[in-house]
N, C-alpha and C. Protein backbone atom coordinates (compact mmCIF):
# COMPACT_ATOMS: atom_id res chain seq x y z
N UNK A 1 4.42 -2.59 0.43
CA UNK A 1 4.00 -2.05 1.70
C UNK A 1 3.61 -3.19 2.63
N UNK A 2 3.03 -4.65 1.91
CA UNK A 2 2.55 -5.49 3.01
C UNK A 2 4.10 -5.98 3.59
N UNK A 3 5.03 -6.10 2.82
CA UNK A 3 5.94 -6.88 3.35
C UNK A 3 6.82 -5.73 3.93
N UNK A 4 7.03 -4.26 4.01
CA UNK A 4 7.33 -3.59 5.09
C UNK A 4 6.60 -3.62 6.46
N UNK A 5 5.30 -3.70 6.22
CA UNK A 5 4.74 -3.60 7.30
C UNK A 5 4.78 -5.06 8.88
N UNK A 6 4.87 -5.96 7.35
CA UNK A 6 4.98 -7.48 8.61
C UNK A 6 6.57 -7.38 8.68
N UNK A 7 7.98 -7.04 8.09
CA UNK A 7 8.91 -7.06 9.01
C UNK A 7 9.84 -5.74 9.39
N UNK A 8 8.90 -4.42 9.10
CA UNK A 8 9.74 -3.05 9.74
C UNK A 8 8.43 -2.74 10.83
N UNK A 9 7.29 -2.97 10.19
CA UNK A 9 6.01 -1.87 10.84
C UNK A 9 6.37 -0.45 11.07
N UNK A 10 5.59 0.44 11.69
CA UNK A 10 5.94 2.01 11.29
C UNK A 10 6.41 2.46 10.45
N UNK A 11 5.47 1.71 9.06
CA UNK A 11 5.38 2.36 7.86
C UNK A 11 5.87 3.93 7.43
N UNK A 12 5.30 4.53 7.92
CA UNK A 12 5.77 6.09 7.72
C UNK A 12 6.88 6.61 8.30
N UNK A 13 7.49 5.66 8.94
CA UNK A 13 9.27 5.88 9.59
C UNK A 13 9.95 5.93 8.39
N UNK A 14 9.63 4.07 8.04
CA UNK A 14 10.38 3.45 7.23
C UNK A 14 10.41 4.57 5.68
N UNK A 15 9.28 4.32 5.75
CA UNK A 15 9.02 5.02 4.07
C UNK A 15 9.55 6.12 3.73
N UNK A 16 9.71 7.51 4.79
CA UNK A 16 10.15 8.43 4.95
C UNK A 16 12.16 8.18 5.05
N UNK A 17 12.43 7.31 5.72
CA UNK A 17 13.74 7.11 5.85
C UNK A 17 14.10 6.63 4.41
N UNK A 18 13.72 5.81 3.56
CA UNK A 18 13.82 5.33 2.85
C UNK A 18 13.24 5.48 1.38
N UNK A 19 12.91 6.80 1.34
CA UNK A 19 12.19 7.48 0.29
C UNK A 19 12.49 7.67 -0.94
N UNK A 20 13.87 7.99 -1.06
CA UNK A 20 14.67 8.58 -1.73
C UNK A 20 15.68 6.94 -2.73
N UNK A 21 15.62 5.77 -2.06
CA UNK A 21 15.98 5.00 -2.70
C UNK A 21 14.82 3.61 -3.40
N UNK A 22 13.45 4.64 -3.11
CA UNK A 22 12.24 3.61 -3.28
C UNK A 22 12.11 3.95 -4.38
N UNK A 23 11.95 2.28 -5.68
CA UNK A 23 11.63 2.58 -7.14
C UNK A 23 10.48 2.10 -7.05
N UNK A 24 10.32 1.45 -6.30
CA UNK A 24 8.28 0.55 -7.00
C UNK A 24 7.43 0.14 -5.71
N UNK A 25 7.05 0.47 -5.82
CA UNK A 25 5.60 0.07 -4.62
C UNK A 25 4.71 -1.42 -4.85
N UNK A 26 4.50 -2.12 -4.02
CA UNK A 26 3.73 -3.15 -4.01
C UNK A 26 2.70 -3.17 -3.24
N UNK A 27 1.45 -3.00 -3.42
CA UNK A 27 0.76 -2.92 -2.22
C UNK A 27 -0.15 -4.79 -1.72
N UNK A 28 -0.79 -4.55 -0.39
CA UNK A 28 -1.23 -5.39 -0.07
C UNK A 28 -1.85 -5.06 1.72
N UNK A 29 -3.34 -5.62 1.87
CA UNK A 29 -3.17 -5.54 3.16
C UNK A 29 -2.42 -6.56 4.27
N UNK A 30 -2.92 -6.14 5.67
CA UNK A 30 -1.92 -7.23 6.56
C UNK A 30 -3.03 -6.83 7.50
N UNK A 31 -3.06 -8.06 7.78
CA UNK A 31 -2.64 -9.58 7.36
C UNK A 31 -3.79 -10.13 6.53
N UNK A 32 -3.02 -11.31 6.09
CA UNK A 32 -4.24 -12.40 5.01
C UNK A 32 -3.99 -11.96 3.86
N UNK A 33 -3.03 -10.70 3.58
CA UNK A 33 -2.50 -10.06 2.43
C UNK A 33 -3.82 -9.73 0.97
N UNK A 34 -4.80 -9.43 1.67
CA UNK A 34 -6.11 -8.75 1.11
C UNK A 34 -6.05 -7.17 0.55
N UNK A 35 -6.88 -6.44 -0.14
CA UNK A 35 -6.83 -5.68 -0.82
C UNK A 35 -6.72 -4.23 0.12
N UNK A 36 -6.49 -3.20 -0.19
CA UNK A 36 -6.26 -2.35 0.81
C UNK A 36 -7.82 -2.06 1.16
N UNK A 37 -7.60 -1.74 2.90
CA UNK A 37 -9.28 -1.51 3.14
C UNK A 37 -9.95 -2.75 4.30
N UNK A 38 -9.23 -3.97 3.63
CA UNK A 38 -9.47 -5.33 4.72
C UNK A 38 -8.56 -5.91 5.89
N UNK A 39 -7.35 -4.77 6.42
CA UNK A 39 -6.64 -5.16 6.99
C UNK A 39 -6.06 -3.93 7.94
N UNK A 40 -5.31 -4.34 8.70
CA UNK A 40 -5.06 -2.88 9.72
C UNK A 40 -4.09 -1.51 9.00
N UNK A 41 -3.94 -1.72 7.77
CA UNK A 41 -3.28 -0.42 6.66
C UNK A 41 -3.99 0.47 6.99
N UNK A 42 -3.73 1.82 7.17
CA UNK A 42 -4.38 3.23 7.03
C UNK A 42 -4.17 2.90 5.92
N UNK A 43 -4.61 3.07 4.74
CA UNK A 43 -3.97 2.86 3.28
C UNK A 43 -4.24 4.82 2.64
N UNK A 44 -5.46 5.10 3.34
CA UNK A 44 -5.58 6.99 3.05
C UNK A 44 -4.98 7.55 3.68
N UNK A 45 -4.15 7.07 4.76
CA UNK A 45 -2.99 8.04 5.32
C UNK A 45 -1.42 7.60 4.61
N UNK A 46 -1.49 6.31 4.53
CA UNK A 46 -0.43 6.17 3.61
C UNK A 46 -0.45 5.83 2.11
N UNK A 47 -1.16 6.29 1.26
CA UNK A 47 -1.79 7.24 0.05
C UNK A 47 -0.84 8.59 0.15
N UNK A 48 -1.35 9.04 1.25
CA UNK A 48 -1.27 10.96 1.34
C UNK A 48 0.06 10.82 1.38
N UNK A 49 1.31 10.08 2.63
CA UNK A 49 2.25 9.85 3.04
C UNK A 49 3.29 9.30 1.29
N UNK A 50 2.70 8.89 0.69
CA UNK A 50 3.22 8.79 -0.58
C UNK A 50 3.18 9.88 -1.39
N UNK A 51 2.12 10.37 -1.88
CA UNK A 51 1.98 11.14 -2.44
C UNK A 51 2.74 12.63 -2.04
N UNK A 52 3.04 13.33 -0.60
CA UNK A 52 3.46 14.10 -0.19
C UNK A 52 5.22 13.42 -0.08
N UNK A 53 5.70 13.00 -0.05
CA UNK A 53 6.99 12.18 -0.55
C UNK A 53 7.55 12.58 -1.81
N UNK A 54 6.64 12.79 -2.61
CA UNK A 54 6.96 12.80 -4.36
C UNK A 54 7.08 11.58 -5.12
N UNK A 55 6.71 10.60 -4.73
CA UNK A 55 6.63 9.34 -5.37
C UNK A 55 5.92 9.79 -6.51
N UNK A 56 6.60 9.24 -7.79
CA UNK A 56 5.94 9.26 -8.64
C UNK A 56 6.25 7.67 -9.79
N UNK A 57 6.45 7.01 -9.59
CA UNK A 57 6.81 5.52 -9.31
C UNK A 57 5.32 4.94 -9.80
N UNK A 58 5.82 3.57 -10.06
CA UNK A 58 4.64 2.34 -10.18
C UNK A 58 4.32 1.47 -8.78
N UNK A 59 2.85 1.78 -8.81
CA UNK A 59 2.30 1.00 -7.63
C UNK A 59 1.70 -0.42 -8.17
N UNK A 60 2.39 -1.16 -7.58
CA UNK A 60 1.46 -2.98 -8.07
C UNK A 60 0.57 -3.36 -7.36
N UNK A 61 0.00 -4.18 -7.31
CA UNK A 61 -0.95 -4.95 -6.46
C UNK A 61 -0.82 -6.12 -6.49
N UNK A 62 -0.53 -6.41 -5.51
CA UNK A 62 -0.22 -8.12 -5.54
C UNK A 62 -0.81 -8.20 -3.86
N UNK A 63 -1.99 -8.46 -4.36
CA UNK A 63 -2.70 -8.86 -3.23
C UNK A 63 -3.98 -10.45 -3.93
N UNK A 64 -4.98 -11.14 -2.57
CA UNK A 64 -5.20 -12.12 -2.64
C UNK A 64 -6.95 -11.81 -2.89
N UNK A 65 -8.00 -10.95 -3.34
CA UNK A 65 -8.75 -9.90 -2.99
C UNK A 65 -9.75 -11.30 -2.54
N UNK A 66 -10.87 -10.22 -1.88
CA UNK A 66 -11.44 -11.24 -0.58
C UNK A 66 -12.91 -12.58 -1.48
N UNK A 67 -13.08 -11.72 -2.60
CA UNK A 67 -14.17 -12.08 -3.60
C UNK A 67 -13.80 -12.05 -5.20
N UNK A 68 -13.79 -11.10 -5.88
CA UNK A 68 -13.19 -11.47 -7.37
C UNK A 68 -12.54 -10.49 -7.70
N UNK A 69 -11.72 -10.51 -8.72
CA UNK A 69 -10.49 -9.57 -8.99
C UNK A 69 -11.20 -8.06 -9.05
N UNK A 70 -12.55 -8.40 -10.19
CA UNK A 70 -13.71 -6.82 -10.22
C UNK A 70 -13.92 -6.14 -8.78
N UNK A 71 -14.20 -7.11 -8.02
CA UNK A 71 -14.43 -6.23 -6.53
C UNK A 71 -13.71 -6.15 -5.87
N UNK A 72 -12.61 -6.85 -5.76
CA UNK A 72 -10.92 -6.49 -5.18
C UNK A 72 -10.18 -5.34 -5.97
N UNK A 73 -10.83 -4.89 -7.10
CA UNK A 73 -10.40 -3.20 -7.45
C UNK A 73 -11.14 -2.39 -6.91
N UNK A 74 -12.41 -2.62 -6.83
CA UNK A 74 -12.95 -1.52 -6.58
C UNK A 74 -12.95 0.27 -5.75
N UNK A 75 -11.49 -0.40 -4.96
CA UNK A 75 -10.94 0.54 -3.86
C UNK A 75 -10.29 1.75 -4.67
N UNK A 76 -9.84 1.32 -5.83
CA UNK A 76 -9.02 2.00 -6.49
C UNK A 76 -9.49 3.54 -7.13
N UNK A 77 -10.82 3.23 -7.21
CA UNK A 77 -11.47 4.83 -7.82
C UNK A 77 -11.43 5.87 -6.50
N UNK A 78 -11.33 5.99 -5.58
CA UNK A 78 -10.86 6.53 -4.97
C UNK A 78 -9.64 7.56 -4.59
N UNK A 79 -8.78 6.71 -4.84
CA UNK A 79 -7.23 7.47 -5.07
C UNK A 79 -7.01 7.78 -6.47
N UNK A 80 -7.71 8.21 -7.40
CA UNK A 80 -7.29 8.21 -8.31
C UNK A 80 -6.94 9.98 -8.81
């Protein structure tokens, strides 16, 4: 998602156009490529925007988190 967002942006165009041939998700914010939450991502609208898609796929994280890997998850109990 970070690297759709820095060269498609309008995430939910793209994602929606492109739904149907998406196998794996990577997440990350943008910019500074930080954890979701530290960057201009809706990440709970595009959560929902996945989830209402039918993704049922592996999400990664390959992000840089702002303090230590423990508190660069912490976002995660949330969507769960």
């Amino acid at each position: 998602i970070y690297h759709m967002q820095r060269m498609e942006g309008e995430l939910t165009q793209t994602m929606t156009a492109w739904a149907d041939k998406i196998g794996h998700l990577q997440i990350a914010d943008n910019p500074r490529r930080g954890e979701p939450g530290t960057g201009e991502i809706n990440y709970d609208f595009i959560f929902n925007v996945i989830k209402q898609s039918g993704y049922d796929g592996w999400v990664g994280c390959e992000y840089k988190p702002l303090t230590t890997t423990e508190a660069g998850l912490s976002w995660i109990n949330q969507y769960r």
